[in-house]
C-alpha atoms as a PDB file:
ATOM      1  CA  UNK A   1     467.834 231.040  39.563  1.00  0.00           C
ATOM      2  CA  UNK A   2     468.707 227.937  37.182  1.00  0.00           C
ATOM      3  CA  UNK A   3     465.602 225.613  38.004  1.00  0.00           C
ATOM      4  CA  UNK A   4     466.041 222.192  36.361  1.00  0.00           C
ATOM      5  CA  UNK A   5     462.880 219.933  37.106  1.00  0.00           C
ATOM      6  CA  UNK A   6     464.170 216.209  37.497  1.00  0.00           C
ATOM      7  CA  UNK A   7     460.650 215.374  38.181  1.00  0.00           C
ATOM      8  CA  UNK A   8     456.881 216.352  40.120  1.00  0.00           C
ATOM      9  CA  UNK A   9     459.158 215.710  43.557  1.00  0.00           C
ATOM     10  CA  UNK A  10     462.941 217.354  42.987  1.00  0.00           C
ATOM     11  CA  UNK A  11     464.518 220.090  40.874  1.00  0.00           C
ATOM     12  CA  UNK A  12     468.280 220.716  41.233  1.00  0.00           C
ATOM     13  CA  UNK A  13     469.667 223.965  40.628  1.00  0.00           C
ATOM     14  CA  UNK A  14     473.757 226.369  40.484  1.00  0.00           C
ATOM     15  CA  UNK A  15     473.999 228.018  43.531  1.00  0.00           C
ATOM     16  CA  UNK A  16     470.985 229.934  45.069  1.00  0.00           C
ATOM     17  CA  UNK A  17     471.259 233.314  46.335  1.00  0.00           C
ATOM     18  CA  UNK A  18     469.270 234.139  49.358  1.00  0.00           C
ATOM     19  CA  UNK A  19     466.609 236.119  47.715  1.00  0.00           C
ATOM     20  CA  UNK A  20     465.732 233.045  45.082  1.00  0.00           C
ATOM     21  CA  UNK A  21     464.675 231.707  49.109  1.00  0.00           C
ATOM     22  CA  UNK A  22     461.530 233.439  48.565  1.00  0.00           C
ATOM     23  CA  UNK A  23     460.870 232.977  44.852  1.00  0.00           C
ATOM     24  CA  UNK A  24     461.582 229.209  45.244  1.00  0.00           C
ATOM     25  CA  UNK A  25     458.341 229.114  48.177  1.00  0.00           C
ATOM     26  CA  UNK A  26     456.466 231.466  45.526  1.00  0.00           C
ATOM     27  CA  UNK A  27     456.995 228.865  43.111  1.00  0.00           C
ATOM     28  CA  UNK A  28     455.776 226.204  45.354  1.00  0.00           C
ATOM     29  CA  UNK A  29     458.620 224.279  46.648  1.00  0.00           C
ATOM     30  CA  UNK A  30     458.455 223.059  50.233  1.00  0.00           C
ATOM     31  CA  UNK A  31     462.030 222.055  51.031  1.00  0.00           C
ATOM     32  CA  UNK A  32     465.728 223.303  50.163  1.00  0.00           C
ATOM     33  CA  UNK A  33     468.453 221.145  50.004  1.00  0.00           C
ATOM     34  CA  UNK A  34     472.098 222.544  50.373  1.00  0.00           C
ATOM     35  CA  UNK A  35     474.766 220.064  49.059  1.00  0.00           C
ATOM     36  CA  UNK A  36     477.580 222.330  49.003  1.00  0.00           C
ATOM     37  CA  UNK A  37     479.834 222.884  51.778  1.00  0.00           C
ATOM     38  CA  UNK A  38     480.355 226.252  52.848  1.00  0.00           C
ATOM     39  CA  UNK A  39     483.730 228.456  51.606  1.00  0.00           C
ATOM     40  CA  UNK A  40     483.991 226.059  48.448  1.00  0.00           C
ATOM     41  CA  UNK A  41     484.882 229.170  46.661  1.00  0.00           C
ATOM     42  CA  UNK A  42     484.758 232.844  47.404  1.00  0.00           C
ATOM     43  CA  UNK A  43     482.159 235.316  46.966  1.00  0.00           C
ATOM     44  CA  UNK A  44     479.350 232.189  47.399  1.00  0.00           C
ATOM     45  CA  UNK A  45     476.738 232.840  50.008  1.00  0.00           C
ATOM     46  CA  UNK A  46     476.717 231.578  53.347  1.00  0.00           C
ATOM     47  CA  UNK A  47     474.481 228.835  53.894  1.00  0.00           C
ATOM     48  CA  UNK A  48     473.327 230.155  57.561  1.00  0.00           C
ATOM     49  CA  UNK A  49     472.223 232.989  55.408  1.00  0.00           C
ATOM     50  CA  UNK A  50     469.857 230.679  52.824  1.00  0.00           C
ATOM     51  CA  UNK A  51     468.971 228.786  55.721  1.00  0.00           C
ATOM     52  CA  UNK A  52     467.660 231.674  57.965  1.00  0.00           C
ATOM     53  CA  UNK A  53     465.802 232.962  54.804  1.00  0.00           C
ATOM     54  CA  UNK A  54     464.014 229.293  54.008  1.00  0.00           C
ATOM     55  CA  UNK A  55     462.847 229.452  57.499  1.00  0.00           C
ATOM     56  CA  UNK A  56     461.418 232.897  57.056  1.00  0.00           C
ATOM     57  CA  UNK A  57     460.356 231.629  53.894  1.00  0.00           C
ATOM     58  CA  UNK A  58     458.607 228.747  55.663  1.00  0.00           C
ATOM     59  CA  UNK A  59     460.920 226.028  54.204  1.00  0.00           C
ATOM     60  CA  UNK A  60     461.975 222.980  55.594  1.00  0.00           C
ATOM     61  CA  UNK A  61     466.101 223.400  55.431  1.00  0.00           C
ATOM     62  CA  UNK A  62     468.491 220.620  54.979  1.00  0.00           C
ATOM     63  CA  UNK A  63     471.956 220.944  55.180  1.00  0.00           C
ATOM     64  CA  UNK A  64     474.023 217.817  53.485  1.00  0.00           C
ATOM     65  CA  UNK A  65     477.186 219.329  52.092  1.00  0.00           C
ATOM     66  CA  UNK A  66     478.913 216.892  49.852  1.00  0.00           C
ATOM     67  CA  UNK A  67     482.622 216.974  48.371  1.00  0.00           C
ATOM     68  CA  UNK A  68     482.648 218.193  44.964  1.00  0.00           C
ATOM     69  CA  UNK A  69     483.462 214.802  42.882  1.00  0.00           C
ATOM     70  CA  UNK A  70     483.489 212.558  46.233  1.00  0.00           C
ATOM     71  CA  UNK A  71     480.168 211.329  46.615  1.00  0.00           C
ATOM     72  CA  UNK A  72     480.508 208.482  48.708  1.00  0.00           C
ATOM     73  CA  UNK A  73     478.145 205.862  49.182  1.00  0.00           C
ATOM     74  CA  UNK A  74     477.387 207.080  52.544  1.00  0.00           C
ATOM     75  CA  UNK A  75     476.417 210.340  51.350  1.00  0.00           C
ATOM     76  CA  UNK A  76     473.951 208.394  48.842  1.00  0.00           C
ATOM     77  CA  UNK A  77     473.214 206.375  51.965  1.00  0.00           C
ATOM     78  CA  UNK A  78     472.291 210.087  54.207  1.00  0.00           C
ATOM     79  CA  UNK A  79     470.416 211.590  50.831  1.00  0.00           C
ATOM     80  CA  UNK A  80     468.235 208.405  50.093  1.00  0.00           C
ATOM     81  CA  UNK A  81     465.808 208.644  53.381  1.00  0.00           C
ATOM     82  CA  UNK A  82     465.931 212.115  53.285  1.00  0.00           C
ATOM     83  CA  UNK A  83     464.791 213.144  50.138  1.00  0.00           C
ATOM     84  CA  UNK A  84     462.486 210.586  50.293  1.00  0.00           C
ATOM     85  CA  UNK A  85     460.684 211.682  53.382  1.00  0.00           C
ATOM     86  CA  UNK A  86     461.008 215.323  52.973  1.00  0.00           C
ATOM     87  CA  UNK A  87     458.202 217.635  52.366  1.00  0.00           C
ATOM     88  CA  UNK A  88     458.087 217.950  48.587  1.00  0.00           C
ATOM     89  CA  UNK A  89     458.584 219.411  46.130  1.00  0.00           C
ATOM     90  CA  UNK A  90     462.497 219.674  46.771  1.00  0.00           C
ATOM     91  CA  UNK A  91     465.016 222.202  45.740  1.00  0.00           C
ATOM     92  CA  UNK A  92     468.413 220.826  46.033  1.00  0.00           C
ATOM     93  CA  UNK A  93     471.433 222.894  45.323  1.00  0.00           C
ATOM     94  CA  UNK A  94     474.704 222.956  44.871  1.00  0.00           C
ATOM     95  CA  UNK A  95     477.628 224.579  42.657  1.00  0.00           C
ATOM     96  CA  UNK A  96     476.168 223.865  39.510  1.00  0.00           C
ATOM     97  CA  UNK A  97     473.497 221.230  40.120  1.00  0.00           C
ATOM     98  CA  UNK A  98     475.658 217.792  39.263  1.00  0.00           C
ATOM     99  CA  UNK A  99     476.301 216.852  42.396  1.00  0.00           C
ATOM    100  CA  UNK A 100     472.624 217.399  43.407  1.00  0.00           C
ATOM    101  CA  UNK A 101     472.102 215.227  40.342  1.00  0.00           C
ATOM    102  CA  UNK A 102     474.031 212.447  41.072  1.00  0.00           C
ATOM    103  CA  UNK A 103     473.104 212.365  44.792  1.00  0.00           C
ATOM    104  CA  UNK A 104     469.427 212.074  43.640  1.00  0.00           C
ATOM    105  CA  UNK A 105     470.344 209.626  40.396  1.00  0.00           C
ATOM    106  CA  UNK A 106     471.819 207.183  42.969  1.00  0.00           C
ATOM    107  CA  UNK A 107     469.225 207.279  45.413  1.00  0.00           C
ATOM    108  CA  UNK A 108     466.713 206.522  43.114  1.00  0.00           C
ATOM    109  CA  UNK A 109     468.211 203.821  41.514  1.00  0.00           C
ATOM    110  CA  UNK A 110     467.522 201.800  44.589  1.00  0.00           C
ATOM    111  CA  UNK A 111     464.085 202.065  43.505  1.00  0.00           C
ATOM    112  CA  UNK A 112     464.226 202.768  39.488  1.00  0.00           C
ATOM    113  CA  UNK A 113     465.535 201.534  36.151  1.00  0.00           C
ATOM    114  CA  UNK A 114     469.207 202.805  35.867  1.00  0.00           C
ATOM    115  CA  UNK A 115     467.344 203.942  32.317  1.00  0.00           C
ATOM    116  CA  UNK A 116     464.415 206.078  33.818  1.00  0.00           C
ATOM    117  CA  UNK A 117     466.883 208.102  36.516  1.00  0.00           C
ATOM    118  CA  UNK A 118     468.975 208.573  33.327  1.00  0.00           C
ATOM    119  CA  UNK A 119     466.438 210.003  31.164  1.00  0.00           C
ATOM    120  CA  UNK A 120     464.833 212.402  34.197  1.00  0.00           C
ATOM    121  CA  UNK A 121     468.593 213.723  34.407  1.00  0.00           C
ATOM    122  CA  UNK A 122     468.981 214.200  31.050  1.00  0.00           C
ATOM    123  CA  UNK A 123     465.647 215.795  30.621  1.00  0.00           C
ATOM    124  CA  UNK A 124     467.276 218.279  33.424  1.00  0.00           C
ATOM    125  CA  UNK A 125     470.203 218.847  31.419  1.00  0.00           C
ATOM    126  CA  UNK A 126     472.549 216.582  33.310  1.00  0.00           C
ATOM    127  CA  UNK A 127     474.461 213.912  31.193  1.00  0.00           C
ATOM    128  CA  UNK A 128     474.728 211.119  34.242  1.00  0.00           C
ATOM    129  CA  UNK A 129     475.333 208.319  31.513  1.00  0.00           C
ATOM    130  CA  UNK A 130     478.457 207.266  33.060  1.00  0.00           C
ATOM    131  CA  UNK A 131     477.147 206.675  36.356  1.00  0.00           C
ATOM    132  CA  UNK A 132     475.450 203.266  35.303  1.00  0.00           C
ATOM    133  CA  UNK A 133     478.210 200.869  37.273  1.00  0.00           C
ATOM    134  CA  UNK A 134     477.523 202.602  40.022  1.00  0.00           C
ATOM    135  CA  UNK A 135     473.722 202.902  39.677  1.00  0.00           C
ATOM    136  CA  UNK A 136     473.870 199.226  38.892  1.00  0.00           C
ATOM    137  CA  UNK A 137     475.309 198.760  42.275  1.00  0.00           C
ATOM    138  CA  UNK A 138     472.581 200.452  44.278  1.00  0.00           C
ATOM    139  CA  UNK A 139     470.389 198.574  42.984  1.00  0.00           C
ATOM    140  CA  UNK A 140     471.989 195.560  43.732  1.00  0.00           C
END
């Protein structure tokens, strides 16, 4: 498991396999968030499968598949409340953890400098630079 800390509340990660399940409560996390849809390419586990082992795991499960380089605003719209009321810290996954990224980047520019959510995703390995129109408009 790739574990890339955003910050105290969210990591992102590549695709989790259903045994990182219980690793990821060992390490402390309290919720798992699955933003990739199921079948987006073969071999990749099912997500009934990583949601039946967060549940034995005692993980709050969240299922909020996103298109691969289609996040619309009313996916930011779905992510915002629920990452901010979930029981943290969150894991969020996806293919390779961008889309997690982004999802969280525009979220919290609602609430942050466009500069801050860049630097926690860059700190994390993710390069979100590019988003700033976009940030710019969510916080607008």
């Amino acid at each position: 498991m790739d574990l890339r800390k955003i910050d105290d509340t969210i990591s992102v990660s590549p695709q989790i396999s259903v045994e990182d399940v219980a690793i990821a409560a060992q390490l402390g996390f309290k919720t798992i968030v699955a933003n990739r849809p199921d079948h987006e390419e073969p071999g990749q586990p099912l997500m009934a499968d990583i949601e039946n082992a967060a549940r034995v795991s005692g993980l709050e499960w969240v299922y909020m598949p996103v298109e691969s380089g289609n996040i619309t605003d009313g996916d930011v719209d779905r992510f915002a409340p629920m990452i901010r009321d979930a029981e943290k810290p969150v894991l969020a996954f996806c293919r390779s953890g961008t889309r997690c990224t982004i999802l969280w980047a525009l979220s919290a520019a609602r609430t942050l400098p466009a500069s801050d959510v860049v630097a926690k995703a860059r700190n994390a390995g993710y390069d979100i630079s590019g988003l700033a129109p976009r940030m710019a408009q969510q916080a607008g």
